[in-house]
Structure formats: C-alpha cells, structure tokens
N, C-alpha and C. Protein backbone atom coordinates (compact mmCIF):
# COMPACT_ATOMS: atom_id res chain seq x y z
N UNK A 1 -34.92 32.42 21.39
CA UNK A 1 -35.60 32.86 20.21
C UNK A 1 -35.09 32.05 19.02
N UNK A 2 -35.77 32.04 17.75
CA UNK A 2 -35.64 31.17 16.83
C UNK A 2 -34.86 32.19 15.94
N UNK A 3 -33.62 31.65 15.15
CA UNK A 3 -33.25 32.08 14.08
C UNK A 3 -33.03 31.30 12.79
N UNK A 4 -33.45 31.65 11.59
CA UNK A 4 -33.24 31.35 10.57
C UNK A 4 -32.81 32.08 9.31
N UNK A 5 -31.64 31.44 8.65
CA UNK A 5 -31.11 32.11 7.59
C UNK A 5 -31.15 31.81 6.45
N UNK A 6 -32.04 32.42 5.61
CA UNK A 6 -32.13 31.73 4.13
C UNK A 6 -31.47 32.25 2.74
N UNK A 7 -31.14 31.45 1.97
CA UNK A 7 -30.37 31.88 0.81
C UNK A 7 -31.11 31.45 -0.77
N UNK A 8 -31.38 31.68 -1.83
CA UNK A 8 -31.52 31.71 -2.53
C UNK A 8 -31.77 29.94 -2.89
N UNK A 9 -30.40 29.53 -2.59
CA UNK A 9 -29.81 27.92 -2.52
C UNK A 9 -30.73 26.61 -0.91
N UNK A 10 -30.39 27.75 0.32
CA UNK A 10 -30.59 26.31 0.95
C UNK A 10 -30.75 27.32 2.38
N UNK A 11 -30.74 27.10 3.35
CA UNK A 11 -31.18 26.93 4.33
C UNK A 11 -30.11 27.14 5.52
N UNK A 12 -29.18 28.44 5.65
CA UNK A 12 -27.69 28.57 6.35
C UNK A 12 -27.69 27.94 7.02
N UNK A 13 -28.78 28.29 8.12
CA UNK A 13 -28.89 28.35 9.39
C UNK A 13 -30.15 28.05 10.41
N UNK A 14 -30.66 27.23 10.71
CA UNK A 14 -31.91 27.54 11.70
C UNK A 14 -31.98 26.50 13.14
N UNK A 15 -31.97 27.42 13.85
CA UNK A 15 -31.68 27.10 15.21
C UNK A 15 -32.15 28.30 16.59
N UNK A 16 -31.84 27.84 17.77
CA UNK A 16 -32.28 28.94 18.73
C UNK A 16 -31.47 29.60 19.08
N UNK A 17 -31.25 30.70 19.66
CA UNK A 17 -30.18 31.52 19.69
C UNK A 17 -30.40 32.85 20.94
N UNK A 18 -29.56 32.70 21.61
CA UNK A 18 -29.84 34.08 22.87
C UNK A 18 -29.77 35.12 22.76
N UNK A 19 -28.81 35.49 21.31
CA UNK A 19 -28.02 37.08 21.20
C UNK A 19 -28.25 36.91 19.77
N UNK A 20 -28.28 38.26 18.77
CA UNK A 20 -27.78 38.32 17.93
C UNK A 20 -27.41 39.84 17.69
N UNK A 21 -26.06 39.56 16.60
CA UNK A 21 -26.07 40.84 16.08
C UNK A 21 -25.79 41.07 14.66
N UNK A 22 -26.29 42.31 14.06
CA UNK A 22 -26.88 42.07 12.75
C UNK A 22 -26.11 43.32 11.95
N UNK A 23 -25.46 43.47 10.83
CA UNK A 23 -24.95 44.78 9.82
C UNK A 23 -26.12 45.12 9.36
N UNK A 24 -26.69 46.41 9.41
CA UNK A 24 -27.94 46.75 8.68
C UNK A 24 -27.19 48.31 8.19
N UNK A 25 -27.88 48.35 7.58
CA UNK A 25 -27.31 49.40 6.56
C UNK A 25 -27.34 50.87 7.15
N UNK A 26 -28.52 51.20 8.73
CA UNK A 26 -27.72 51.94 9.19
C UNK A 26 -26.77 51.82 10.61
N UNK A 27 -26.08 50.61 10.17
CA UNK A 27 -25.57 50.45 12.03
C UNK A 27 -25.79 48.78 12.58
N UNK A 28 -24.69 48.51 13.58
CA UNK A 28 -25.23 47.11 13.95
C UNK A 28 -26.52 47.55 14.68
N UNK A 29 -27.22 46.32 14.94
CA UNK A 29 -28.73 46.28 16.19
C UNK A 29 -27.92 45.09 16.59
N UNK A 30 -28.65 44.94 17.92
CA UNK A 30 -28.35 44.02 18.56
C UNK A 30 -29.52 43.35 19.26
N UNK A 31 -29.90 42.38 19.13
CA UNK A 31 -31.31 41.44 19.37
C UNK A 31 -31.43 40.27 20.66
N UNK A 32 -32.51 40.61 21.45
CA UNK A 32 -32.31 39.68 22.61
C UNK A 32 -33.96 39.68 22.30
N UNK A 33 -34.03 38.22 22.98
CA UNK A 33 -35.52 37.74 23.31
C UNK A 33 -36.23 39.11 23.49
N UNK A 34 -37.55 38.78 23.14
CA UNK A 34 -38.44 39.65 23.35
C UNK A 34 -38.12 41.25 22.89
N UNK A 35 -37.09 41.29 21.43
CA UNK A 35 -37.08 42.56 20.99
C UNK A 35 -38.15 43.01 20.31
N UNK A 36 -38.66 44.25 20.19
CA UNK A 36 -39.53 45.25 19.15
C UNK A 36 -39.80 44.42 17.74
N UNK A 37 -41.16 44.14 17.46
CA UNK A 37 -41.33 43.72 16.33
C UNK A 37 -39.85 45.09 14.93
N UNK A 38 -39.42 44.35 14.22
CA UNK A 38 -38.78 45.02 13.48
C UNK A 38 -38.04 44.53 11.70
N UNK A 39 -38.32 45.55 11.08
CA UNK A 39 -37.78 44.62 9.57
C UNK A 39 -36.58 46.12 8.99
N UNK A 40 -35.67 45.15 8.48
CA UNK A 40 -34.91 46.25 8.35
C UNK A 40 -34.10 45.54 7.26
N UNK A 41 -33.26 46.29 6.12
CA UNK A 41 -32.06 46.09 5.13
C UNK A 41 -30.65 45.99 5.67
N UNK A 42 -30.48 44.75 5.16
CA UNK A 42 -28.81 43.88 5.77
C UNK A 42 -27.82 44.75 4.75
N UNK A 43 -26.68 45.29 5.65
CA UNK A 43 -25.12 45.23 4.64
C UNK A 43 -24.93 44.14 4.76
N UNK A 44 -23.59 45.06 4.10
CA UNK A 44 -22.74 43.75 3.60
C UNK A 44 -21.91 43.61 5.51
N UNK A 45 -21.91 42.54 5.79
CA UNK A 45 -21.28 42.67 6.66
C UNK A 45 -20.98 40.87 7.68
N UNK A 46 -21.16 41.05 8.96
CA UNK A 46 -21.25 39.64 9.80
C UNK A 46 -22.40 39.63 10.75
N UNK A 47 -23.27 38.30 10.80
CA UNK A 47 -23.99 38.51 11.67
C UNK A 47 -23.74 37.42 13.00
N UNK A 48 -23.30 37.35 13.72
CA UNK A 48 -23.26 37.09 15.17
C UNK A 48 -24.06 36.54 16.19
N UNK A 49 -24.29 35.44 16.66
CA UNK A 49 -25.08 34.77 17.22
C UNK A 49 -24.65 34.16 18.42
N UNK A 50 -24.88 34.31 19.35
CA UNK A 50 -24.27 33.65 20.96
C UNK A 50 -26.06 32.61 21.28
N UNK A 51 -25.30 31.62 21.52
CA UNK A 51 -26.16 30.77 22.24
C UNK A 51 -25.17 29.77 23.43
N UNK A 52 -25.96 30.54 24.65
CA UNK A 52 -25.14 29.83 25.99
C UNK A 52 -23.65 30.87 25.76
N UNK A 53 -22.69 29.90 25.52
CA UNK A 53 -21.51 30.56 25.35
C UNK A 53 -20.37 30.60 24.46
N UNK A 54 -21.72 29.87 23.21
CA UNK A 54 -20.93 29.60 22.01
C UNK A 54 -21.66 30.23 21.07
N UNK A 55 -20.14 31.24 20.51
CA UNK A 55 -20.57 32.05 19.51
C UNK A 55 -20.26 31.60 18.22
N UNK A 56 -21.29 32.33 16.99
CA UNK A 56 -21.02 31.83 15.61
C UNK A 56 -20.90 33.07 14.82
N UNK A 57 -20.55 33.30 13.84
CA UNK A 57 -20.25 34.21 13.06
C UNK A 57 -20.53 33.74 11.03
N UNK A 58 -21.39 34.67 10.89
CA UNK A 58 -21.77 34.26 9.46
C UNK A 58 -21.39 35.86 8.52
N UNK A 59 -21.06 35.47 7.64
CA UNK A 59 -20.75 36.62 6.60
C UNK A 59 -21.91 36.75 5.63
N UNK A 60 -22.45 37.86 5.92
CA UNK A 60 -24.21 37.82 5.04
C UNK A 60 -23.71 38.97 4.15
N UNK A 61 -24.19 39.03 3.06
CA UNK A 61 -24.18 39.98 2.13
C UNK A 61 -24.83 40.63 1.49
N UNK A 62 -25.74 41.27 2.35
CA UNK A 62 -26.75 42.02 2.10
C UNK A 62 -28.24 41.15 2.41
N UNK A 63 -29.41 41.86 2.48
CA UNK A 63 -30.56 41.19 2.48
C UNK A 63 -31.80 42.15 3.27
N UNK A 64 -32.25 41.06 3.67
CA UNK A 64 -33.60 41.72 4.72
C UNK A 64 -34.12 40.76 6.13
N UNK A 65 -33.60 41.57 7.30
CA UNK A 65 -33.90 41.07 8.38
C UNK A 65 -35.34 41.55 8.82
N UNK A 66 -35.94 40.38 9.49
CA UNK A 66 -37.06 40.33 10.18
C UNK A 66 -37.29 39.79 11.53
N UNK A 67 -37.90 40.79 12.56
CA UNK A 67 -37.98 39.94 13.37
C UNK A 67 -39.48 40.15 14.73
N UNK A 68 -39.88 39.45 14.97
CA UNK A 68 -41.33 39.46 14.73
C UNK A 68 -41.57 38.08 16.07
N UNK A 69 -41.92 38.04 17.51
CA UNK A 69 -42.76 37.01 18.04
C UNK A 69 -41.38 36.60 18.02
N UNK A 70 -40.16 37.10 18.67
CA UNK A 70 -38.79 35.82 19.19
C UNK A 70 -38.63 34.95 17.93
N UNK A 71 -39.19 35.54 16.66
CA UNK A 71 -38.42 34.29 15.77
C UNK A 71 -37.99 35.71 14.68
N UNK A 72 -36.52 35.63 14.18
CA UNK A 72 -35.73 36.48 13.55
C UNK A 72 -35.77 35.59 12.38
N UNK A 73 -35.85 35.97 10.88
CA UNK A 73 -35.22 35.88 9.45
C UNK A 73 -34.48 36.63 8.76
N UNK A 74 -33.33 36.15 8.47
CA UNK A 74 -32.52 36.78 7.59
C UNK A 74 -32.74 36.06 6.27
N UNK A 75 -32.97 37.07 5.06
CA UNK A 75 -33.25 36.18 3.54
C UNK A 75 -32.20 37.34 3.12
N UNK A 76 -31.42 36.31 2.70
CA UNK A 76 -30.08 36.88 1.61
C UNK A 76 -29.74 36.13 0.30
N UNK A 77 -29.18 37.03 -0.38
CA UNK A 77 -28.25 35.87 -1.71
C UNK A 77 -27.17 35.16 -1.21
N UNK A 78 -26.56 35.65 -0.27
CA UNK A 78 -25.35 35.23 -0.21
C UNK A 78 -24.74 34.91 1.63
N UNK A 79 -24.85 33.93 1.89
CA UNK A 79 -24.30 34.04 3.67
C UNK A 79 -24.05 32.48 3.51
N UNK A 80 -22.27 33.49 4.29
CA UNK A 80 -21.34 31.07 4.69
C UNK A 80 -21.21 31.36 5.90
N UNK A 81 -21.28 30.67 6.77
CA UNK A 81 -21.15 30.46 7.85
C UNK A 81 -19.15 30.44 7.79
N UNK A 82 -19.11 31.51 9.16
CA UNK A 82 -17.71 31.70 9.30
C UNK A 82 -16.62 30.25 9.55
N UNK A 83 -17.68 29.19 9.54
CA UNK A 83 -16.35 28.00 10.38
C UNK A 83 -16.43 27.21 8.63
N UNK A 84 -16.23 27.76 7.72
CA UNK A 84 -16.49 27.02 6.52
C UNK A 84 -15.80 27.96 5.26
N UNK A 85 -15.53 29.34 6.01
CA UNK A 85 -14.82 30.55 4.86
C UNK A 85 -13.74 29.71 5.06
N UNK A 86 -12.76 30.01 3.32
CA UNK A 86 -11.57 29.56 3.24
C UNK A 86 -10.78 31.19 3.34
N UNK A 87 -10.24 30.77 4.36
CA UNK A 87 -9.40 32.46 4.94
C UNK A 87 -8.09 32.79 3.71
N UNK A 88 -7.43 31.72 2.91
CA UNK A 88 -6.58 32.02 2.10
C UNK A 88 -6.85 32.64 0.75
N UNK A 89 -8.09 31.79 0.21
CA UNK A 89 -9.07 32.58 -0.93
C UNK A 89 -9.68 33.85 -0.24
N UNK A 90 -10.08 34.17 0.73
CA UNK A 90 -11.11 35.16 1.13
C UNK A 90 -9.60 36.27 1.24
N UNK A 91 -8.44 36.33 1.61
CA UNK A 91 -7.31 37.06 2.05
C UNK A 91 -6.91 37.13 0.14
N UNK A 92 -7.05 36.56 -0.88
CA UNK A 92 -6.55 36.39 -1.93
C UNK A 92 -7.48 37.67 -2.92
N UNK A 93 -8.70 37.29 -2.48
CA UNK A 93 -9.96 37.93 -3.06
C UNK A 93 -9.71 39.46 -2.61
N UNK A 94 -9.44 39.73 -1.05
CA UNK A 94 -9.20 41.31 -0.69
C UNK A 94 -8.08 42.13 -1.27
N UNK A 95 -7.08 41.39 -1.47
CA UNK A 95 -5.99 41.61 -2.40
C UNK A 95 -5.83 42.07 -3.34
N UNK A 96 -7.07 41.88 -4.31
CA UNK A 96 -6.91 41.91 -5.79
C UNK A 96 -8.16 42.94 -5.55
N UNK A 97 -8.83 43.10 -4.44
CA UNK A 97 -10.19 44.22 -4.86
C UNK A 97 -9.12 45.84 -4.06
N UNK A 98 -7.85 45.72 -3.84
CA UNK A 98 -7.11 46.61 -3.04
C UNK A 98 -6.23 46.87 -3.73
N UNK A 99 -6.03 45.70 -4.49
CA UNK A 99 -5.23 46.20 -6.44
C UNK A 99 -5.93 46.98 -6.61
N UNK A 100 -6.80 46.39 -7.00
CA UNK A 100 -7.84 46.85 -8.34
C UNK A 100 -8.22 48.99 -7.84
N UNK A 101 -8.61 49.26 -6.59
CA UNK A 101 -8.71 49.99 -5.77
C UNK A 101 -7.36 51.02 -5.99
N UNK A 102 -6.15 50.49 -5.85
CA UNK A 102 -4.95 51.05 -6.00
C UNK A 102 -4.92 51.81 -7.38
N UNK A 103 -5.12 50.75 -8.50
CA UNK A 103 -4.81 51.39 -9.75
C UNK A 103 -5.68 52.35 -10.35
N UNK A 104 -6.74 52.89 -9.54
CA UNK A 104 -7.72 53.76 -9.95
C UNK A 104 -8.01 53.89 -11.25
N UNK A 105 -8.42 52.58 -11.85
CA UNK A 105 -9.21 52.25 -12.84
C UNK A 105 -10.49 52.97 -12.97
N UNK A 106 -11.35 52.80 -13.79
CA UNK A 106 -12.59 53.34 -14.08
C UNK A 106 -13.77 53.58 -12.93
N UNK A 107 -14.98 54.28 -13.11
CA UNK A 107 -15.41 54.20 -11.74
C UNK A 107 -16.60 53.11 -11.32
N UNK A 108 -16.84 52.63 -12.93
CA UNK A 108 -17.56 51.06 -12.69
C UNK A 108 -17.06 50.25 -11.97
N UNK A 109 -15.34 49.87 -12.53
CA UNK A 109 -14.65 48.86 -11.66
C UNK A 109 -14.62 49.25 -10.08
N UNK A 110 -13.95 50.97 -9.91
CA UNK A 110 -14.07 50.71 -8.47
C UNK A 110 -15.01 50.43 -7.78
N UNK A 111 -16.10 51.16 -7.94
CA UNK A 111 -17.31 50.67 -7.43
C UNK A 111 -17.37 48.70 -7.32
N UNK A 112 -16.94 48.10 -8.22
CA UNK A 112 -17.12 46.75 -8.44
C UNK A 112 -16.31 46.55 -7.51
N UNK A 113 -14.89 47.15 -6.97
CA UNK A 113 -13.53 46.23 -6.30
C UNK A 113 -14.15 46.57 -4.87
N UNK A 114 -14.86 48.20 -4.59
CA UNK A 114 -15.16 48.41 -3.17
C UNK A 114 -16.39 47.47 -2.92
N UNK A 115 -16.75 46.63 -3.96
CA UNK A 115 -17.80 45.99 -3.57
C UNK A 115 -17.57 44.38 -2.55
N UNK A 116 -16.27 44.38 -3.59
CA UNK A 116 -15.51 43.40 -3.80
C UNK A 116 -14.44 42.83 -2.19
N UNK A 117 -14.32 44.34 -1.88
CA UNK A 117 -13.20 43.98 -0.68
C UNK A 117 -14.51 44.36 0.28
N UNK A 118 -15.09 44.80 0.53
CA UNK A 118 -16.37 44.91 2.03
C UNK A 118 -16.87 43.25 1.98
N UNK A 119 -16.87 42.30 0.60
CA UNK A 119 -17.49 40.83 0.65
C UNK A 119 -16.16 40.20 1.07
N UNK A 120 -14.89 40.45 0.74
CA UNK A 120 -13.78 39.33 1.39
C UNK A 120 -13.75 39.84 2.90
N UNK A 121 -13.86 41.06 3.27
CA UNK A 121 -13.40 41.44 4.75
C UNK A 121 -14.29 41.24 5.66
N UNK A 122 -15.67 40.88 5.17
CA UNK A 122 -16.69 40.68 6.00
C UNK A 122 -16.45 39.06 5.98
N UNK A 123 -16.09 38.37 5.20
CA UNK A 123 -15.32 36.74 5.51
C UNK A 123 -14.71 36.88 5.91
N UNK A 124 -13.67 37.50 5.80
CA UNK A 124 -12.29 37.44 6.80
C UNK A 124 -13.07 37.70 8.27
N UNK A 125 -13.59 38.50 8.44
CA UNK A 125 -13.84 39.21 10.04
C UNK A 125 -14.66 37.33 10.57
N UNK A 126 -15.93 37.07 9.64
CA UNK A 126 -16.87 35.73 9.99
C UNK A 126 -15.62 34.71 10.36
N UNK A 127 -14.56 34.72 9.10
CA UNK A 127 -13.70 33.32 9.77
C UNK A 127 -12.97 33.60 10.87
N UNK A 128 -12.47 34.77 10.94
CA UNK A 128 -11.59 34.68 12.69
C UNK A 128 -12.18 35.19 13.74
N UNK A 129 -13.65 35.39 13.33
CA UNK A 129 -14.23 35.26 15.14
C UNK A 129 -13.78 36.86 15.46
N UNK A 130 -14.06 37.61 14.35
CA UNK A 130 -13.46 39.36 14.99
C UNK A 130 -14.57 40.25 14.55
C-alpha cells in the first residue's frame, strides 16, 4: 500500500509500506493492505511503518489520517522522521517542559509544558525505535 506524509513545508514521506501504525486520538490503529476505507484525527504521538523488515518511525504531531483504496495520508504541521530527531535537543526540550510542569506555574503554561513534553517524548520514542 502507498503511504504519504505531508507537512505544511514538504513532503516527509512517500513510499510503499506493509504495516502501519498510527496515534489517533482515540488509540493506536493498526493498518495492513486492504484496510476499511477510514479518516480519523492524529495525536500527538509516532507513526510506524514496516516495509519487508525494515522499520521506520516518524514523530507526527497531530493531524488527519486517511485511508482509502491501499493508499494512506497523513497531513500534519509537524512530522521528522525518527532517523533525523536530535535525541540531545529532543531529551533537553522534555526537561524544561518537566521543569516547567514541576513548578506549577499558571494553567496556560502548564497546559503549554504538557504540550510541550508529549512533542519531545513522542521524538524521543521516533528516535530510539521504542
């Protein structure tokens, strides 16, 4: 089946793919050839792709999956492909949203830091393949 991932900017991802699996806001799905026409709202989370026996891992951040005739779209603002996260910034970024979290600041900010650490940990999880 065909997958493609689009961003605001450029073009993540598009290629064929045997497996996927997807963060949707209620729950992973998990997608093989010939699934149920289906459209559904992306978390924040990783989406997962096996082709043959090589897997990939992308950190999407929200959006809208489609998938329709063996060809799947994901359109997001925001998705890096896990072999390209910098794990020291992305570990730097969770840090400071787990400060920020700690000092129970206002409830704009937390809301902003829990926003903040679900986008570094969903990189962290895309860069080490977990």
């Amino acid at each position: 089946m065909k997958l493609k991932i689009i961003t605001h900017e450029r073009i993540v991802f598009e290629g064929d793919v045997d497996e996927m699996v997807v963060q949707t806001t209620s729950g992973q799905i998990g997608i093989l050839k010939d699934h149920i026409p289906l459209t559904t709202t992306l978390d924040i989370g990783v989406t997962k792709t096996r082709t043959g026996t090589t897997e990939r891992f992308f950190a999407t951040m929200g959006g809208v999956f489609q998938f329709k005739d063996n060809v799947a779209t994901i359109l997001t603002d925001v998705c890096e492909d896990g072999r390209d996260i910098d794990v020291t910034r992305a570990n730097a970024a969770k840090n400071r949203a787990e400060a920020r979290l700690a000092d129970g600041a206002a409830k704009a900010d937390t809301q902003r830091a829990q926003a903040a650490l679900a986008r570094s940990l969903a990189r962290l999880k895309a860069a080490l393949n977990k």
